[in-house]
Protein backbone atom coordinates (compact mmCIF):
# COMPACT_ATOMS: atom_id res chain seq x y z
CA UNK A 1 51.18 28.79 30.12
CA UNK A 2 48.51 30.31 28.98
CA UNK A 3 49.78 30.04 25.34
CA UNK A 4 49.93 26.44 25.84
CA UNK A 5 46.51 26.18 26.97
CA UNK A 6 45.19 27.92 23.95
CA UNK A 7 47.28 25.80 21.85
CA UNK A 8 45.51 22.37 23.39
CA UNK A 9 42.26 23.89 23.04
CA UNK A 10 42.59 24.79 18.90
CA UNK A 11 44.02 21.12 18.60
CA UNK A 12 41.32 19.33 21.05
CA UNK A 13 38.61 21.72 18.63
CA UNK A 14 40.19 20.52 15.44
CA UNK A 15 40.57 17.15 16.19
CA UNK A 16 36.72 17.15 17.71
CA UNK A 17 35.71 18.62 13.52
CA UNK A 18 37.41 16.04 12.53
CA UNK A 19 35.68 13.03 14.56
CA UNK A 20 32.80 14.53 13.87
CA UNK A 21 33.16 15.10 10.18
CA UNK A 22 34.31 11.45 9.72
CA UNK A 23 31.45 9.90 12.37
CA UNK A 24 28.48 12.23 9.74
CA UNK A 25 30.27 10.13 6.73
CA UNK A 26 28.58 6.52 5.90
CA UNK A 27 30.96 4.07 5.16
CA UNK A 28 30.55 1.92 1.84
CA UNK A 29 28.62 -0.33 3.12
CA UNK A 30 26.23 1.73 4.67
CA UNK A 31 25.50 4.13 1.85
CA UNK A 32 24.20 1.43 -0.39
CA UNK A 33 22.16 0.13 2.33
CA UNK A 34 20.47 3.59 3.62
CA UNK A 35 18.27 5.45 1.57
CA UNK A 36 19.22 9.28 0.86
CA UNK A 37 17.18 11.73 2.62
CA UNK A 38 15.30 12.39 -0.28
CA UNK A 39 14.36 8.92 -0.54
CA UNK A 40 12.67 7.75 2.52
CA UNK A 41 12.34 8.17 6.57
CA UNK A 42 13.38 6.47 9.20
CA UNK A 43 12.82 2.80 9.97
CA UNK A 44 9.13 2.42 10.50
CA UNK A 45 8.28 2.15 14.50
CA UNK A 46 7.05 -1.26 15.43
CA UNK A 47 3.31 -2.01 15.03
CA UNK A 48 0.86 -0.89 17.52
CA UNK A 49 -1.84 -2.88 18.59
CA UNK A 50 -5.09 -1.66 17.16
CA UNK A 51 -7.75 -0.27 19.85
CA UNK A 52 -11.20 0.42 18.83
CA UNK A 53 -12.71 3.42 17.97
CA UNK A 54 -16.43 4.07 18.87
CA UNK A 55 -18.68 4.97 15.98
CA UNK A 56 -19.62 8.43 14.84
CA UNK A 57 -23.26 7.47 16.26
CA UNK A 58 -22.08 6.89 19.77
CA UNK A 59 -22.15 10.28 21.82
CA UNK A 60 -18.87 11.28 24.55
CA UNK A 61 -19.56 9.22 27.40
CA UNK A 62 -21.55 6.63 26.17
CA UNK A 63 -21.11 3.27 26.57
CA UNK A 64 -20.52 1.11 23.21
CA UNK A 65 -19.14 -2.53 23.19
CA UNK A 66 -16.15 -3.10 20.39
CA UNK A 67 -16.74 -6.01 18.30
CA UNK A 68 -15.06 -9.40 18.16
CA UNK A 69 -11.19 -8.93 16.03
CA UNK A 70 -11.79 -9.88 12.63
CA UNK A 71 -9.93 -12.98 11.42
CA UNK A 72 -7.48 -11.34 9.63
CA UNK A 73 -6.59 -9.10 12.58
CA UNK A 74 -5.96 -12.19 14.25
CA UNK A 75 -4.31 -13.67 11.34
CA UNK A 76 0.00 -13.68 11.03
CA UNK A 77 1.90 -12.56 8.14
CA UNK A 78 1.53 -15.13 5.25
CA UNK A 79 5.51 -16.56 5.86
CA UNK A 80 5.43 -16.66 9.53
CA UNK A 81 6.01 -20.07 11.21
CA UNK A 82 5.78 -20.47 14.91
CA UNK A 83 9.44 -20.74 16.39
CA UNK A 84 8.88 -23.93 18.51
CA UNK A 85 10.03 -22.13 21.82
CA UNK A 86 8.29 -22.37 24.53
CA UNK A 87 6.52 -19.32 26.72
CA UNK A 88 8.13 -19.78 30.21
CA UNK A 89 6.32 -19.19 33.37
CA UNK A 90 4.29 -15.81 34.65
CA UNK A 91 6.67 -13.82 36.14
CA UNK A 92 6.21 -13.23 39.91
CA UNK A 93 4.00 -10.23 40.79
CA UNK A 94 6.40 -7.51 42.16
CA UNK A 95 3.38 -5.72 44.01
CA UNK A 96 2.67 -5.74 47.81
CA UNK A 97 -0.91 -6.20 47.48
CA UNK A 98 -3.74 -7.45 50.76
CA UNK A 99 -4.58 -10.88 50.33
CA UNK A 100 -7.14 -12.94 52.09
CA UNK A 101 -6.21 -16.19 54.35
CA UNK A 102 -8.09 -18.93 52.69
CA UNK A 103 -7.78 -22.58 52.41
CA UNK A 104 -11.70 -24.06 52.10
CA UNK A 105 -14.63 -22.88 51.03
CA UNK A 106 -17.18 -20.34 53.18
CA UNK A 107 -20.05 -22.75 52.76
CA UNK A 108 -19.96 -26.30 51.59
CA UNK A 109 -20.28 -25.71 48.26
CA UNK A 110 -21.31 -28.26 45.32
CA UNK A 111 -19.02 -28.24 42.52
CA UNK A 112 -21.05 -29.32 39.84
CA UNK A 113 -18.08 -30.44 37.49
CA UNK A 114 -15.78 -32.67 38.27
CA UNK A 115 -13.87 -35.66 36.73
CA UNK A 116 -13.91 -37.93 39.64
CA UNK A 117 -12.34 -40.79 37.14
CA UNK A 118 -11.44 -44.33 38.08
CA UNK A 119 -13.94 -43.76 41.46
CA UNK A 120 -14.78 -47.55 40.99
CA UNK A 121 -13.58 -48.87 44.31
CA UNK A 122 -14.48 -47.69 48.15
CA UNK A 123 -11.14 -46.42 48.44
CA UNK A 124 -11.10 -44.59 45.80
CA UNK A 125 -13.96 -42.77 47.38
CA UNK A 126 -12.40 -42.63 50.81
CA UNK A 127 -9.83 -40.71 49.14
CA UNK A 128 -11.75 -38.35 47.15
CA UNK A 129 -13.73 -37.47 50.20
CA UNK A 130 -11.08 -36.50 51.87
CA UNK A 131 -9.68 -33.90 49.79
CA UNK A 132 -13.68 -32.73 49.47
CA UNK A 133 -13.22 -32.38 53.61
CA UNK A 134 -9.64 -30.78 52.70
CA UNK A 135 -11.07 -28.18 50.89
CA UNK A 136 -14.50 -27.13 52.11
CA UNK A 137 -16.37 -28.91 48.74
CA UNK A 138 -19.86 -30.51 50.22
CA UNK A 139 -20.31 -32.50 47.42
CA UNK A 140 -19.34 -32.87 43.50
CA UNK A 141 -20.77 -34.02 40.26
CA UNK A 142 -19.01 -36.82 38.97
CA UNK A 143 -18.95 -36.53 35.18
CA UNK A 144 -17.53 -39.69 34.60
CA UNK A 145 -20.12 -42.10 35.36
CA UNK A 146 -19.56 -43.70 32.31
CA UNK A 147 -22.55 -46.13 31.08
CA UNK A 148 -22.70 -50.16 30.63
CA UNK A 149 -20.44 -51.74 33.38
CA UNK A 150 -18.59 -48.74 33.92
CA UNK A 151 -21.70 -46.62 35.21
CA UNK A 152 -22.38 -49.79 37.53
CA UNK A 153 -19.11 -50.54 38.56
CA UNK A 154 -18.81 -46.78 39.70
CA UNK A 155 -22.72 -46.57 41.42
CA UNK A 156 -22.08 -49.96 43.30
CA UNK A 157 -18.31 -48.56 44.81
CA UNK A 158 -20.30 -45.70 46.04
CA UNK A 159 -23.40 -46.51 47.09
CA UNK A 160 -21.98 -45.40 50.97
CA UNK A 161 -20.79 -41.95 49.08
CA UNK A 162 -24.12 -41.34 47.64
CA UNK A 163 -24.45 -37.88 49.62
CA UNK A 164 -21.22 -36.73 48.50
CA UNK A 165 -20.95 -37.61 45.28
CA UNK A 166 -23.45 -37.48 42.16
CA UNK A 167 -22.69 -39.46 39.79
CA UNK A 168 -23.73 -38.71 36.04
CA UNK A 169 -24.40 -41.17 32.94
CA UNK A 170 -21.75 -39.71 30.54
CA UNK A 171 -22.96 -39.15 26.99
CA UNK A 172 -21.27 -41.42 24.15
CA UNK A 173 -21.92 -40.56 20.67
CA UNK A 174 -20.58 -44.02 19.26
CA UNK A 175 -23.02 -45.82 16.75
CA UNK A 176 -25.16 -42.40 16.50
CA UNK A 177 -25.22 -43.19 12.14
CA UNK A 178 -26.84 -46.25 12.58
CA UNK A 179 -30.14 -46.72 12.95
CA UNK A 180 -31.93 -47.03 16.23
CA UNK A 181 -28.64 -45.53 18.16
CA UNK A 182 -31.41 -43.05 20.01
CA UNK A 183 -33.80 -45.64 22.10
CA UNK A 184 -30.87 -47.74 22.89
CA UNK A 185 -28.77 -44.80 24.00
CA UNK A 186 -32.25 -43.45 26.02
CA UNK A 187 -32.61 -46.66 27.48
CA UNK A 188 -29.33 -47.34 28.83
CA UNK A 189 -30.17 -43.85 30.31
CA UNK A 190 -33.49 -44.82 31.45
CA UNK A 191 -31.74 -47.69 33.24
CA UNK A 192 -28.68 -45.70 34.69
CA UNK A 193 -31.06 -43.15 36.38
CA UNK A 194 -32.97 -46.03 38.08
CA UNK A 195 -29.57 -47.43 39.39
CA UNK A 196 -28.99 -44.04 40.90
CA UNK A 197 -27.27 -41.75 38.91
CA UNK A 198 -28.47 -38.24 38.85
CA UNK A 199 -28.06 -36.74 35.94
CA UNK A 200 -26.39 -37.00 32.27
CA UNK A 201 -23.15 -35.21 31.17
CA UNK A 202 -22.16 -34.32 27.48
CA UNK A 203 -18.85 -33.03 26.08
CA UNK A 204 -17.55 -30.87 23.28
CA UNK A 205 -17.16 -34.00 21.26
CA UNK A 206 -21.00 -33.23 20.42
CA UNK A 207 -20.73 -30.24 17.64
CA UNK A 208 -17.07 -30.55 17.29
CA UNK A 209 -15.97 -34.36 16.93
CA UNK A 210 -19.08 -36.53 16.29
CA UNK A 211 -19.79 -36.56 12.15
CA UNK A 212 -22.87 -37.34 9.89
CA UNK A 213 -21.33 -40.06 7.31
CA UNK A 214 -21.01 -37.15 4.83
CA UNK A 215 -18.37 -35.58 7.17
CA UNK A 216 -20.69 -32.36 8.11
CA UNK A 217 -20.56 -32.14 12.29
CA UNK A 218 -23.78 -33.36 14.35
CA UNK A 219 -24.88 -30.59 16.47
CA UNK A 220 -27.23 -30.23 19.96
CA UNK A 221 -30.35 -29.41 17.78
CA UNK A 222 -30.38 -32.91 15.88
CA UNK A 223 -33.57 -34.88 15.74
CA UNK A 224 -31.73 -37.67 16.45
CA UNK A 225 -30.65 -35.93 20.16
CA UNK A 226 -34.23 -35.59 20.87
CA UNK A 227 -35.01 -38.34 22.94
CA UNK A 228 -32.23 -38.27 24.66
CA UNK A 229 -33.11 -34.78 25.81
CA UNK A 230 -36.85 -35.71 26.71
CA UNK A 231 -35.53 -38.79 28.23
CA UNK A 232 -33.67 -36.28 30.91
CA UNK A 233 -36.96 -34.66 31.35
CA UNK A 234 -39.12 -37.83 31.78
CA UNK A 235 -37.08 -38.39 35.15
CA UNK A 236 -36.13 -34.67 35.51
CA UNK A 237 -32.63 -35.32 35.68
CA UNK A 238 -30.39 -32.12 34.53
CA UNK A 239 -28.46 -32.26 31.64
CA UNK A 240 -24.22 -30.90 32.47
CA UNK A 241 -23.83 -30.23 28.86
CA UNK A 242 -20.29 -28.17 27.52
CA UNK A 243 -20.78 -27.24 23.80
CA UNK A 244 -18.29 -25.79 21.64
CA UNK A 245 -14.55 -24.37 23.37
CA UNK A 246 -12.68 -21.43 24.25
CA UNK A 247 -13.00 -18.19 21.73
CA UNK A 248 -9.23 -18.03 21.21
CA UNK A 249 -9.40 -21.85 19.55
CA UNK A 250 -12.16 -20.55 16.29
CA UNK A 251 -8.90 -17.69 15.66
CA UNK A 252 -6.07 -18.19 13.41
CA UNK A 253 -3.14 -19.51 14.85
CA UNK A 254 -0.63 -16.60 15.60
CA UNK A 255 1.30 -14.19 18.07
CA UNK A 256 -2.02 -11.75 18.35
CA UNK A 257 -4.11 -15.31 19.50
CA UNK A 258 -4.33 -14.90 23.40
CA UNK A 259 -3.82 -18.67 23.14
CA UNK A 260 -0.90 -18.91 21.47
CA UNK A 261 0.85 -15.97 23.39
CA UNK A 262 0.04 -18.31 26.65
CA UNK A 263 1.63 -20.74 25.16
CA UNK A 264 -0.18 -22.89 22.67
CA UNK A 265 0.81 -24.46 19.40
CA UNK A 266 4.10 -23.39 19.82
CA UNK A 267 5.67 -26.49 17.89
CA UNK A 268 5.19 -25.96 14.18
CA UNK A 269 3.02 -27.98 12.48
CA UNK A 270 0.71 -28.40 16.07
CA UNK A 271 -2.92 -27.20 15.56
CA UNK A 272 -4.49 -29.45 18.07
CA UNK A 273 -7.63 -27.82 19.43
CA UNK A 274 -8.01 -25.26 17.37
CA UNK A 275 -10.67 -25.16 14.96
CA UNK A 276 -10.00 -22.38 12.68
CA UNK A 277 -9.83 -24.88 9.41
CA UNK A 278 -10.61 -27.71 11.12
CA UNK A 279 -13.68 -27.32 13.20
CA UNK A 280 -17.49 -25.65 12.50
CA UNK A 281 -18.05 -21.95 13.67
CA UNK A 282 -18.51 -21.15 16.75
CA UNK A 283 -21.58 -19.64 15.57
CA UNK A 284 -23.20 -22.18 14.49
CA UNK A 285 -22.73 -24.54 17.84
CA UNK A 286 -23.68 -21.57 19.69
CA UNK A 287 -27.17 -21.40 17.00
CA UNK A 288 -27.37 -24.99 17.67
CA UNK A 289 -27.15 -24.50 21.48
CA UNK A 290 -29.67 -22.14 21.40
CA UNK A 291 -32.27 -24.29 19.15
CA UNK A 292 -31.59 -27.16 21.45
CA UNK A 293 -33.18 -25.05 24.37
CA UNK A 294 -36.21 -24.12 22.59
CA UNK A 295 -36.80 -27.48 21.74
CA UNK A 296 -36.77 -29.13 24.93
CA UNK A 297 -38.31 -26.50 27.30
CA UNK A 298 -38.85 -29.57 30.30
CA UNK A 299 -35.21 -30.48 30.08
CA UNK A 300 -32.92 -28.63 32.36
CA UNK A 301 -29.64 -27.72 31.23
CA UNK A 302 -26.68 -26.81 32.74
CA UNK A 303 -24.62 -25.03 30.75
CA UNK A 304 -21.01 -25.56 31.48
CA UNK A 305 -18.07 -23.20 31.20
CA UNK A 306 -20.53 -19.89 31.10
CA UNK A 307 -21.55 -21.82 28.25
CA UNK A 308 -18.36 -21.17 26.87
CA UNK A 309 -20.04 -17.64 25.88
CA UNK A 310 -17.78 -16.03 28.49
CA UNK A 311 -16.37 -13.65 26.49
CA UNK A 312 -19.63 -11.81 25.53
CA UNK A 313 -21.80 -11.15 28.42
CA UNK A 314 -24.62 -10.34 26.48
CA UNK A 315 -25.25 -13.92 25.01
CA UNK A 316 -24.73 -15.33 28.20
CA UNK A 317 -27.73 -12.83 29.36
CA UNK A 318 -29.50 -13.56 26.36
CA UNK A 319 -29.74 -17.41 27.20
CA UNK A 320 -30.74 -16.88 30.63
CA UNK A 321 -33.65 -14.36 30.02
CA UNK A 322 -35.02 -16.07 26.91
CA UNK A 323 -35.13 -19.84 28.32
CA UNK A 324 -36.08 -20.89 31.62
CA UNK A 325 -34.82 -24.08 31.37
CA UNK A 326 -30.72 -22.53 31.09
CA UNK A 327 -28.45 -22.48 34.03
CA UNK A 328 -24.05 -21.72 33.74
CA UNK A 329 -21.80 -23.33 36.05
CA UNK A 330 -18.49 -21.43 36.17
CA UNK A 331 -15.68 -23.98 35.69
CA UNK A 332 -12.55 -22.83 33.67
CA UNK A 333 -14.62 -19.62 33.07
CA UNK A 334 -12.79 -18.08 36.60
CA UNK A 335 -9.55 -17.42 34.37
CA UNK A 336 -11.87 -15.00 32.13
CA UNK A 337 -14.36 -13.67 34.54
CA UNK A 338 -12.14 -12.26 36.63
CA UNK A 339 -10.68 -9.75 34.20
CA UNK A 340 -13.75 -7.94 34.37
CA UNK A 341 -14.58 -8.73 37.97
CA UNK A 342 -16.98 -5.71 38.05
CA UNK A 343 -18.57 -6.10 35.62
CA UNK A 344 -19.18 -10.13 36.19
CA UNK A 345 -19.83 -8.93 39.77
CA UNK A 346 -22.60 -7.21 38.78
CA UNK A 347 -23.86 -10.00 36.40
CA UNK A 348 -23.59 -12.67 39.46
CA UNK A 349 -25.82 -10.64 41.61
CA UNK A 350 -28.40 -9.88 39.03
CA UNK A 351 -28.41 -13.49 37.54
CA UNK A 352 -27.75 -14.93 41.28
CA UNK A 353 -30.56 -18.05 40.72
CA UNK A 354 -29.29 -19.00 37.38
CA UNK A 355 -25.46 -19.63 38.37
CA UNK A 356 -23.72 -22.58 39.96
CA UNK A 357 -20.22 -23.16 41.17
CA UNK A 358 -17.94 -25.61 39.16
CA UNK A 359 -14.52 -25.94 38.92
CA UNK A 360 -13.07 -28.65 35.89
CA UNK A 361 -11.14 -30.51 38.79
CA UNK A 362 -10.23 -33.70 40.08
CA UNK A 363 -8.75 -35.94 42.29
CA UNK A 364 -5.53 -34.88 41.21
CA UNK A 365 -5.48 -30.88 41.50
CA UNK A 366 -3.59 -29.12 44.07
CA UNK A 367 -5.64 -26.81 46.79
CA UNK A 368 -3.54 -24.43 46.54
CA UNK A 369 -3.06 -23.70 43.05
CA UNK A 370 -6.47 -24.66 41.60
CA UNK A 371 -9.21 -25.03 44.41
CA UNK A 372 -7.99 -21.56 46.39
CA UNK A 373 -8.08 -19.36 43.53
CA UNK A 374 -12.21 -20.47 43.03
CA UNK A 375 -12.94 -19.80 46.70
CA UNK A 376 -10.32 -16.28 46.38
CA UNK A 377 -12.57 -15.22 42.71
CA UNK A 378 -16.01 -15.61 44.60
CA UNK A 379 -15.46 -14.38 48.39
CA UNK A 380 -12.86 -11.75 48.76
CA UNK A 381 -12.09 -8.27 46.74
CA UNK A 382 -8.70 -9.58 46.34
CA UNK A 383 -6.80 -8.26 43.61
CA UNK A 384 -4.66 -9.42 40.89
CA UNK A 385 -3.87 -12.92 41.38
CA UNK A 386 -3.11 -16.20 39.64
CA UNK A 387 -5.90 -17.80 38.21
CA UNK A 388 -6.36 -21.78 38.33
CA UNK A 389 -4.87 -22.64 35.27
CA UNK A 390 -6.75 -25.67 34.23
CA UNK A 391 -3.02 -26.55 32.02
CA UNK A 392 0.40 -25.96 31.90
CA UNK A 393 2.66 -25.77 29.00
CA UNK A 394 5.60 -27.63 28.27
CA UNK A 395 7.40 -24.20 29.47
CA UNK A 396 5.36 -23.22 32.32
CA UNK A 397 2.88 -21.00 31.38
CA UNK A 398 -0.56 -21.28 32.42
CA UNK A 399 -2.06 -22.47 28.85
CA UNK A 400 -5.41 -20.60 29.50
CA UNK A 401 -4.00 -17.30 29.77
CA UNK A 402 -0.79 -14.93 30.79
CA UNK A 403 -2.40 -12.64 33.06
CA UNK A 404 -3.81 -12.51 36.59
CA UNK A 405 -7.43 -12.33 38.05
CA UNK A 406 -9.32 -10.10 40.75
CA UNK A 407 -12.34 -11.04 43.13
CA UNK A 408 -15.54 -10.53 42.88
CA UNK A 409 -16.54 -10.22 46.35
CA UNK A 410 -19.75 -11.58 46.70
CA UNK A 411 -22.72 -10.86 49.18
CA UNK A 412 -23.25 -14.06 51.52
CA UNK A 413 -26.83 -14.34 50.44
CA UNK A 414 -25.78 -14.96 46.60
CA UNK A 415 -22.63 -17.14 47.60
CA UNK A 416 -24.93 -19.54 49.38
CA UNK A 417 -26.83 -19.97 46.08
CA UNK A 418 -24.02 -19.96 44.09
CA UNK A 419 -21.98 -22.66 46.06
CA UNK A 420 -25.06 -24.93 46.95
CA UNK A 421 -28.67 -23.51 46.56
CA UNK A 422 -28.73 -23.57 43.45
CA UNK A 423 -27.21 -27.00 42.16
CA UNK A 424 -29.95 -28.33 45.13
CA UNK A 425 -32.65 -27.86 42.66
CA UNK A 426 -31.19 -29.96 40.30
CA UNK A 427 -30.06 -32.37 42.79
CA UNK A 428 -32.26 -32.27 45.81
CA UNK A 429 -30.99 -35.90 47.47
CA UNK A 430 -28.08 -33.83 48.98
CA UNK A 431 -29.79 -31.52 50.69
CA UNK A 432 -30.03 -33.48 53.54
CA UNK A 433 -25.74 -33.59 53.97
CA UNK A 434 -25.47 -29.82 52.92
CA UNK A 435 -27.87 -28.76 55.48
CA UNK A 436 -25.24 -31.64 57.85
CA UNK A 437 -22.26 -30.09 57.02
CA UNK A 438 -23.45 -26.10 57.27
CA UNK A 439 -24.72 -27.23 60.41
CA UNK A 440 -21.16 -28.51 61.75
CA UNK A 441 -19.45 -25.53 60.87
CA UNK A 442 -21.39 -23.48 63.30
């Protein structure tokens, strides 16, 4: 027996050399595809995402802030094509984390952008108003007013809605090459404020759409803007103005474009909205922005979208300490803000006269999925949940952004002038139904 069992275990040994030898051996194939060991390493490990170093002048533990990612860090390699699939939808969180029961709104806030389109008839209004009631909203800013027919089609439907709903003149920047486009433009707004609208709304189409006839892009600070501006200020009606678009849009198209990874431009050959050949720098509409404030220190702005300076902190300070006449509104800013919810938390309280709430809704967004999130960002601590994607892929994905959000969890006494104080100094006519409505909830 037990030369038998030796016997096995020489043959089991020499038959393992031999596996083992053969196994070590690269076939044909291989050895003309592998280099020698003389000749190079392994395959190089898959690239790691750059993260910035301070510089040599910044001491251990101070605080620096990284720059903006160069173009070309953004940029793809030179023969990459997007693959035309589509990013599905966020995964669901696998966390067991608090969250707060909330359907409406602590206070009856104003949301000082909305696109209450086609509100031309009383039931239109009717209907509206109910999802305001729905939702704890006290009032909203209709930014699509229109002008002409449109503007009085929209005042007449709502003349019985007038404490609910402010509705704006909305800019046009049709006929603006020909020559006097500016006093007819400022008297069709002369005439829509003494009709009853309340203030005057402008889009991104001003800096990124409108064109001089030699094809160069008409920004804020044009002369020809100018009495349209003081126009504004003559009645001291605030201007809802959004100016340029969301940081990822002025990067190259690519994988490393927080855009693209949440799913835009995913088709090849689809560059729609982003402005990285297309478009003028975000830089200059920001310069232009800027100009526009010094130039017209009795017109009130209201600078939508953080002023779509979200994603540096400092501008956004830097407009509200160097011109009185600047306010933010939040809208489709919530999706950014709350990755840093400290740090915006801190901002909020600090800057607590100068912000006011605003969402980028309508008549047609869910409570649950869009309105909640708002009222979850500014009133609870709660952590790590979906933002309100203002769009949805073809696959799903929220378009804004992959990720999730935190709350900031703010005091009462700077909610209140977040979610109504402060839009009633621009539009003091519904004071009268806030103070109504805070007083029925008591």
């Amino acid at each position: 027996m037990r030369r038998l069992a030796i016997a096995s275990w020489v043959l089991f040994a020499g038959l393992s050399t031999v596996f083992l030898l053969s196994c070590s051996q690269p076939s044909e194939s291989e050895s003309a595809a592998e280099p020698s060991r003389g000749q190079g390493l392994a395959e190089a490990p898959p690239e790691i995402p750059v993260i910035p170093k301070a510089p040599p002048s910044v001491a251990e533990g101070e605080v620096w802030i990284p720059p903006m990612p160069a173009m070309e860090e953004i940029s793809p390699p030179p023969d990459w094509a997007p693959s035309g699939v589509e990013t599905p939808p966020m995964p669901l969180t696998l966390l067991r984390l608090p969250r707060t029961n909330i359907t409406r709104a602590r206070y009856p806030a104003i949301d000082f952008h909305v696109h209450g389109r086609r509100l031309n008839t009383p039931q239109a209004y009717e209907e509206l108003v109910d999802l305001l009631d729905r939702i704890g909203v006290g009032a909203i800013v209709n930014l699509n007013g229109g002008t002409g027919e449109e503007l009085d089609a929209v005042l007449e439907a709502g003349q019985a809605y007038s404490d609910r709903v402010a509705n704006f003149v909305t800019f046009s920047h049709e006929g603006i090459n020909e020559p006097g486009w500016s006093e007819r433009f400022a008297a069709e707004m002369e005439r829509g404020f003494q009709a009853g609208a309340l203030g005057l709304k402008v889009s991104k189409r001003l800096g990124l759409t409108a064109k001089n006839p030699d094809g160069s892009f008409i920004q804020a600070d044009d002369p020809r803007l100018d009495p349209i501006w003081e126009m504004a200020a003559k009645h001291d009606k605030p201007v809802m103005i959004h100016l340029s678009d969301s940081v990822g849009r002025y990067y190259p198209i690519g994988p490393k474009n927080e855009r693209f990874e949440a799913g835009l431009w995913h088709q090849p050959g689809d560059t729609s909205g982003n402005y990285f050949q297309s478009g003028p720098s975000r830089e200059v509409i920001e310069q232009a922005l800027l100009n526009m404030h010094a130039k017209h220190p009795r017109t009130r702005f209201v600078n939508a979208h953080m002023s779509m300076m979200y994603y540096d902190p400092e501008k956004v300070a830097h407009l509200l300490d160097t011109y009185p006449n600047a306010d933010v509104e939040i809208s489709a800013a919530v999706q950014d803000l709350g990755r840093a919810p400290r740090l915006w938390r801190e901002f909020f309280i600090k800057y607590q006269d100068r912000i006011l709430m605003g969402s980028d809704g309508s008549q047609n967004r869910e409570p649950e999925d869009f309105w909640t999130p708002h009222w979850r960002f500014l009133e609870t601590f709660d952590e790590y949940f979906y933002h309100p994607a203002q769009v949805r892929t073809p696959g799903g994905s929220p378009g804004h952004g992959r990720w999730n959000i935190s709350g900031i969890g703010l005091p009462d006494e700077v909610l209140r002038k977040v979610y109504y104080e402060n839009a009633l100094r621009h539009l003091p006519s519904l004071r009268q139904s806030i103070e109504r409505q805070l007083a029925e909830r008591h």
